[in-house]
N, C-alpha and C. Protein backbone atom coordinates (compact mmCIF):
# COMPACT_ATOMS: atom_id res chain seq x y z
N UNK A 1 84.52 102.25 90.58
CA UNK A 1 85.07 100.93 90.80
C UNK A 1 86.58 101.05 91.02
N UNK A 2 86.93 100.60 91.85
CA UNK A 2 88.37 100.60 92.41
C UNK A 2 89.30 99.35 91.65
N UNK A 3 90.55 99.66 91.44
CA UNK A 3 91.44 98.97 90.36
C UNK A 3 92.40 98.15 91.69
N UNK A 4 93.11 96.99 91.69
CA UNK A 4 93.58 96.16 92.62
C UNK A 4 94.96 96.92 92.22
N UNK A 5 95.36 97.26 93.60
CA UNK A 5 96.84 97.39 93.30
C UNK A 5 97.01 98.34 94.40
N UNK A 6 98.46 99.45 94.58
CA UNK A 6 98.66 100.12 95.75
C UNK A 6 98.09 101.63 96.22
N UNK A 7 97.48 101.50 97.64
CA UNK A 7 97.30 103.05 97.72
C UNK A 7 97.93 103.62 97.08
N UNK A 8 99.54 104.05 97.54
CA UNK A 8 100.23 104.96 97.43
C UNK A 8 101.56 104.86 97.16
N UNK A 9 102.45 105.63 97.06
CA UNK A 9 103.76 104.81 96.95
C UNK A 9 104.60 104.99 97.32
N UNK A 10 103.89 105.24 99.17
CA UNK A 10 104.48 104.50 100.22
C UNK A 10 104.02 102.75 100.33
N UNK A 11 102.86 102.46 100.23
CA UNK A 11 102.62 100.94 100.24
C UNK A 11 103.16 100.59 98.91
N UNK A 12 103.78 101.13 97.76
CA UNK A 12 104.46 100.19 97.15
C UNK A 12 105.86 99.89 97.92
N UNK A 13 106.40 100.94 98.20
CA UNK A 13 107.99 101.03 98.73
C UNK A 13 107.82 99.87 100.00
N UNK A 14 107.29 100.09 100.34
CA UNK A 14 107.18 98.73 101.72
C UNK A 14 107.00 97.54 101.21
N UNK A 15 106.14 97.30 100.34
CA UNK A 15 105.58 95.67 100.08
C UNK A 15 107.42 95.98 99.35
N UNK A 16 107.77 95.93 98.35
CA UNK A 16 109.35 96.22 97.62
C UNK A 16 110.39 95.87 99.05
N UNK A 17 109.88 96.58 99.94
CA UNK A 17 111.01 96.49 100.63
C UNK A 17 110.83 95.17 101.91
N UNK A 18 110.16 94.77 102.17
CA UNK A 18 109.76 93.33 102.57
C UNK A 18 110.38 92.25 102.02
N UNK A 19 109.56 92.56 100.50
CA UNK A 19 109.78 91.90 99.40
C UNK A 19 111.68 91.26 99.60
N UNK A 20 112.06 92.48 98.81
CA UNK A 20 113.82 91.80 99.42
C UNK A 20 114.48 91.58 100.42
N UNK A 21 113.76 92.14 101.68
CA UNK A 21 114.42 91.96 102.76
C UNK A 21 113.98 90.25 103.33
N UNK A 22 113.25 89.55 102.33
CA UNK A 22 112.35 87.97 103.25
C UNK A 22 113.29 87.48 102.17
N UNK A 23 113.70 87.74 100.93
CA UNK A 23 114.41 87.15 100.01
C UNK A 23 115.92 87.22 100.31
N UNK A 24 116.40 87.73 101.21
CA UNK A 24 117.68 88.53 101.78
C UNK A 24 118.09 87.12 102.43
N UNK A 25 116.98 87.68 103.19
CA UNK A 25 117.06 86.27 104.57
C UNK A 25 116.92 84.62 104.20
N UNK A 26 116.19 84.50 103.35
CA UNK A 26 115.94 83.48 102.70
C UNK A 26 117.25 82.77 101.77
N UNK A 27 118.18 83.75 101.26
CA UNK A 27 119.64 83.96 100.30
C UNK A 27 120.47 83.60 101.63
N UNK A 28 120.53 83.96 102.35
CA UNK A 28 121.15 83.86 103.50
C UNK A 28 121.64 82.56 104.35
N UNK A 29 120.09 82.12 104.67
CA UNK A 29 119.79 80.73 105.13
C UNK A 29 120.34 79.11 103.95
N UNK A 30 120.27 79.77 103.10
CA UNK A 30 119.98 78.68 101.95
C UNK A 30 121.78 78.81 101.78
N UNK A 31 122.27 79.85 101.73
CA UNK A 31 123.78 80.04 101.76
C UNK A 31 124.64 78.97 102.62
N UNK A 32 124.14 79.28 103.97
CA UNK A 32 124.70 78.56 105.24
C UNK A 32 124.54 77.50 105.01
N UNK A 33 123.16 77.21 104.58
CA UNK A 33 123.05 75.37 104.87
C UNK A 33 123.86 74.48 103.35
N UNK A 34 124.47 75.31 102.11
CA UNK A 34 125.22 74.91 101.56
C UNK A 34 126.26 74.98 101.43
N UNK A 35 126.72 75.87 102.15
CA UNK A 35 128.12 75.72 102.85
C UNK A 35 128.49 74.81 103.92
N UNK A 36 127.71 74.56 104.63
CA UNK A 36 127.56 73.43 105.67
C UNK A 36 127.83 72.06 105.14
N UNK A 37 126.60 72.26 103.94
CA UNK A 37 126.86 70.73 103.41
C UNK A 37 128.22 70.46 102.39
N UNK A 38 128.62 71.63 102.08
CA UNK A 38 129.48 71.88 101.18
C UNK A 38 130.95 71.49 101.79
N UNK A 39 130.88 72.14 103.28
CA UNK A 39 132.04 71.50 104.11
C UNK A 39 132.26 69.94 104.52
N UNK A 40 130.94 69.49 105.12
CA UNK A 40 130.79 68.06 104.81
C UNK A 40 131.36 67.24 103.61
N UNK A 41 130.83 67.42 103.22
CA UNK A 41 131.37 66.61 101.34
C UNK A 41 133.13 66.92 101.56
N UNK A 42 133.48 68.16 101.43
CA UNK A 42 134.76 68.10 101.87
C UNK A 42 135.57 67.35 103.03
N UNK A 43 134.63 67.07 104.02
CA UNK A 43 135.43 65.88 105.32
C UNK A 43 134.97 64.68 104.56
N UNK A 44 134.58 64.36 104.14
CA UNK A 44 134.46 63.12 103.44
C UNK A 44 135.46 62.98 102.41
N UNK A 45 135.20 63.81 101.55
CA UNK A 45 136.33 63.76 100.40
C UNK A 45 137.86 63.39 100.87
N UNK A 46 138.15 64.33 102.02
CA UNK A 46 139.53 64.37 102.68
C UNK A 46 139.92 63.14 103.48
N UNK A 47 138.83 62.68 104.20
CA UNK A 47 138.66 61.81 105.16
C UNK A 47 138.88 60.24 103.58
N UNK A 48 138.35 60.16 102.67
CA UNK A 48 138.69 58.75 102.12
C UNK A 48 140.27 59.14 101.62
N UNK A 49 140.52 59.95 100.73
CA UNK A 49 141.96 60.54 100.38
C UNK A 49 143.04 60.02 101.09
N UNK A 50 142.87 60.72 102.88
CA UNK A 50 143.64 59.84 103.53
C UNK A 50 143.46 58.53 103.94
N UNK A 51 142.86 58.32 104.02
CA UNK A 51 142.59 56.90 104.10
C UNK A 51 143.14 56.11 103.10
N UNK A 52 142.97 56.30 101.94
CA UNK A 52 143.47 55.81 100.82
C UNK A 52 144.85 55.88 100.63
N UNK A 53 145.72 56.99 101.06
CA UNK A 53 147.20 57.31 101.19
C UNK A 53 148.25 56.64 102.15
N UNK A 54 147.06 56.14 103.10
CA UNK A 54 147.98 55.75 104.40
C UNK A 54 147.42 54.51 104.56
N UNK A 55 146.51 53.84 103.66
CA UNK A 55 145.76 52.21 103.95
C UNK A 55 145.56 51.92 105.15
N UNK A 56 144.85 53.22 105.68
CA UNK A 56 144.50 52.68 107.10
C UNK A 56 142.93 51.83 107.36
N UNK A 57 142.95 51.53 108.24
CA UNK A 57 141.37 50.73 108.74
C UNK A 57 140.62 52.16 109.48
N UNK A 58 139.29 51.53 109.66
CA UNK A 58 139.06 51.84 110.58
C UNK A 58 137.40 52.48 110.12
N UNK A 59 136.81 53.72 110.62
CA UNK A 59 135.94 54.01 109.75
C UNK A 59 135.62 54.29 108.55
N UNK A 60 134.42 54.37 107.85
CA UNK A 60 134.62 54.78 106.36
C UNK A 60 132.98 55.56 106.40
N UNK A 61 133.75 56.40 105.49
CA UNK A 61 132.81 57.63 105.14
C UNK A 61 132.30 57.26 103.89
N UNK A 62 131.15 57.43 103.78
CA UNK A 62 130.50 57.47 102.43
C UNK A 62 129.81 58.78 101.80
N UNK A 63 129.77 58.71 100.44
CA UNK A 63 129.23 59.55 100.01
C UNK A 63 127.73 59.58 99.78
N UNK A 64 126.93 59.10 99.30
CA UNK A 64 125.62 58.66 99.80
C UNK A 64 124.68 59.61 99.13
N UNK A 65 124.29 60.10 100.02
CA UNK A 65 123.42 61.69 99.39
C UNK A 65 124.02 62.68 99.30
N UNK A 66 125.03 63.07 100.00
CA UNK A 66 125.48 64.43 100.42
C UNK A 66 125.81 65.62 98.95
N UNK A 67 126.17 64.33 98.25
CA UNK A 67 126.55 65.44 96.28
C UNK A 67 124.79 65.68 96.22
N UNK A 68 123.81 64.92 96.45
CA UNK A 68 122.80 65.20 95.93
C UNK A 68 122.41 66.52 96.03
N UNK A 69 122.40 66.49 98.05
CA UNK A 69 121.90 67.65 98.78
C UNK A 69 122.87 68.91 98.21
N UNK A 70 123.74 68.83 98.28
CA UNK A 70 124.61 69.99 97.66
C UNK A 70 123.83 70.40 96.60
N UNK A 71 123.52 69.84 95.34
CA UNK A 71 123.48 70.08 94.21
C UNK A 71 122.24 71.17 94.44
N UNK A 72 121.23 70.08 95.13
CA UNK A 72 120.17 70.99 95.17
C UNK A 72 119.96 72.47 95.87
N UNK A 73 120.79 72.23 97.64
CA UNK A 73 120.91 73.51 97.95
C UNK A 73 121.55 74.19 97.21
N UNK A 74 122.16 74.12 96.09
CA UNK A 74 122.98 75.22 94.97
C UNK A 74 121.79 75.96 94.18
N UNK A 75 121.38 74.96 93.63
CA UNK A 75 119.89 75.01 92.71
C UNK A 75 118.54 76.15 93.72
N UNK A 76 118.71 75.63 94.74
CA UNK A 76 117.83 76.54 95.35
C UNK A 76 118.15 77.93 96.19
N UNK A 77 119.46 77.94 96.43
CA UNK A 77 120.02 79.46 96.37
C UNK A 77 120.00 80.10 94.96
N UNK A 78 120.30 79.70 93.81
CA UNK A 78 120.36 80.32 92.64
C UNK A 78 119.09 80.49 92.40
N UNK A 79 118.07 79.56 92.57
CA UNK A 79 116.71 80.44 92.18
C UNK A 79 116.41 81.45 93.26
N UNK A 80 116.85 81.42 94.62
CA UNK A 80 115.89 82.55 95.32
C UNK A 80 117.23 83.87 94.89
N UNK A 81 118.48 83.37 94.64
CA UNK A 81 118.87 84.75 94.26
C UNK A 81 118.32 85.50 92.96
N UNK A 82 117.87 84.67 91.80
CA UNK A 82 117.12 85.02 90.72
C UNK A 82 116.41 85.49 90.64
N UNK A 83 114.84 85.61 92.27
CA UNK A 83 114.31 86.09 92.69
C UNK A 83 114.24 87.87 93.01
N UNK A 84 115.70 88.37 92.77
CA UNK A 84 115.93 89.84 92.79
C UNK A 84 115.75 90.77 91.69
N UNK A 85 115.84 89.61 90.37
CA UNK A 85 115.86 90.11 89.05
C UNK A 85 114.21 90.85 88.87
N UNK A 86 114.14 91.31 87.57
CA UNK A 86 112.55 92.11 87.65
C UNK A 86 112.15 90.40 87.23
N UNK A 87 110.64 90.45 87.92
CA UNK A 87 109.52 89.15 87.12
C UNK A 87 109.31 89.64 86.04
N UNK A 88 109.41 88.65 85.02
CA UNK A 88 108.23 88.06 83.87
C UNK A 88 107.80 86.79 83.71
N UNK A 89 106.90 86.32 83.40
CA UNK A 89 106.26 84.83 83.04
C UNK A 89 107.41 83.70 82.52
N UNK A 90 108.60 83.94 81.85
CA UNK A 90 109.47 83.00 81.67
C UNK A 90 110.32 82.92 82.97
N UNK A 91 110.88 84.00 83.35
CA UNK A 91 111.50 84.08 84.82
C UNK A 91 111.04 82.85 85.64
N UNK A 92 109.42 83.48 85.93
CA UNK A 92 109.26 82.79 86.99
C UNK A 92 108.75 81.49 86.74
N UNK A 93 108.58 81.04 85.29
CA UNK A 93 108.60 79.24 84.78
C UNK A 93 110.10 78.98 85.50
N UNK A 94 110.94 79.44 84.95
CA UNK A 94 112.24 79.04 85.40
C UNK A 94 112.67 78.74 86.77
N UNK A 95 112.09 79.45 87.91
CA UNK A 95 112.28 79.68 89.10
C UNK A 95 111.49 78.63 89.57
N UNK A 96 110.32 78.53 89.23
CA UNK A 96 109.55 77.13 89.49
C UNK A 96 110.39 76.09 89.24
N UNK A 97 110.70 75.92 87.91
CA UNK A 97 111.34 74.55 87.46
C UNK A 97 113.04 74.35 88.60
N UNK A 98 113.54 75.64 89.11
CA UNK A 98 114.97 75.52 89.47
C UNK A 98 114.39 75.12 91.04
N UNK A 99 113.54 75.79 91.29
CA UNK A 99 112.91 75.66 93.11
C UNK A 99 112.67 74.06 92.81
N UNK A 100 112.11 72.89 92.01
CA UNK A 100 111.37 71.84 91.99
C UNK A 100 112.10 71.19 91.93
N UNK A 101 113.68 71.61 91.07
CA UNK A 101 114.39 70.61 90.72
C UNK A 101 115.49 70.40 92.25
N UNK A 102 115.61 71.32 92.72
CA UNK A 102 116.32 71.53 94.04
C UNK A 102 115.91 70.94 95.44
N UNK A 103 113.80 70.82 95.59
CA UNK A 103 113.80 70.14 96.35
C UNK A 103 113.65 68.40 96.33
N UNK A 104 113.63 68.15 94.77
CA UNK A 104 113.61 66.80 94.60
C UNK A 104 114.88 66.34 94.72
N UNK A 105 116.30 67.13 94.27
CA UNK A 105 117.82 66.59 94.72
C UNK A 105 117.84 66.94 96.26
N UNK A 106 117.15 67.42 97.21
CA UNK A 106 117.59 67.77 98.60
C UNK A 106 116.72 66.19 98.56
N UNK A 107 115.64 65.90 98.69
CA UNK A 107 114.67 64.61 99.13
C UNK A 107 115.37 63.55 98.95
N UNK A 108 115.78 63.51 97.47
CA UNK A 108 116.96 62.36 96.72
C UNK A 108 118.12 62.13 98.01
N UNK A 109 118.62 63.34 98.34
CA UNK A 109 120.12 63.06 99.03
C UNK A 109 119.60 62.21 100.47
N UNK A 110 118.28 63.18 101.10
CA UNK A 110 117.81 62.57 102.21
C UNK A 110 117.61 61.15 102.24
N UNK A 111 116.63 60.97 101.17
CA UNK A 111 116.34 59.34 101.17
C UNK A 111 117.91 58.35 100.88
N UNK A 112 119.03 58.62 99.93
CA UNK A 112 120.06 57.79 99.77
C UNK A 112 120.74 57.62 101.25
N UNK A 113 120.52 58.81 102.09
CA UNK A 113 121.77 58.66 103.34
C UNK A 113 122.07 59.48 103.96
């Protein structure tokens, strides 16, 4: 009877090396798009500041969702970077709970604005 797990360990070194290289990319993506939003929040921030300094008219920026979405793309880079650490069963409760809580503040920011 055969036991579930790797031929050899060359098919471990590959699935391992997949493994971080989809989590790489994934760290990556999730980086950009909170820096993105991260810059946003900053034209806003800057954009009422002056506005406020110089009592001008004209458009107005709101804040709306955008702290939400931040919060969460933070929340969800920190769990997939957590993702590098070794697994155990509390780890990955945690990673669940940080992945869940991240896409309900990204949904939150969407739905406010």
């Amino acid at each position: 009877m055969n036991t579930v797990g790797f031929i050899d360990e060359n098919a471990r070194f590959l699935w391992r090396f997949f493994n971080a290289f989809s989590l790489a990319l994934l760290a990556i993506f999730e980086a950009l798009a909170f820096f993105l939003l991260f810059a946003r929040l900053m034209k806003v921030v800057l954009h009422k500041r002056r506005r406020e300094l110089t009592g001008g008219t004209g458009e107005v920026h709101h804040f709306r969702g955008i702290v939400f979405m931040n919060i969460g793309m933070l929340l969800s880079l920190v769990e997939t970077l957590i993702g590098f650490a070794d697994q155990s069963f509390p780890l990955a409760f945690t990673r669940r709970g940080m992945k869940a809580a991240g896409r309900i503040l990204i949904i939150l920011g969407l739905l406010r604005g």
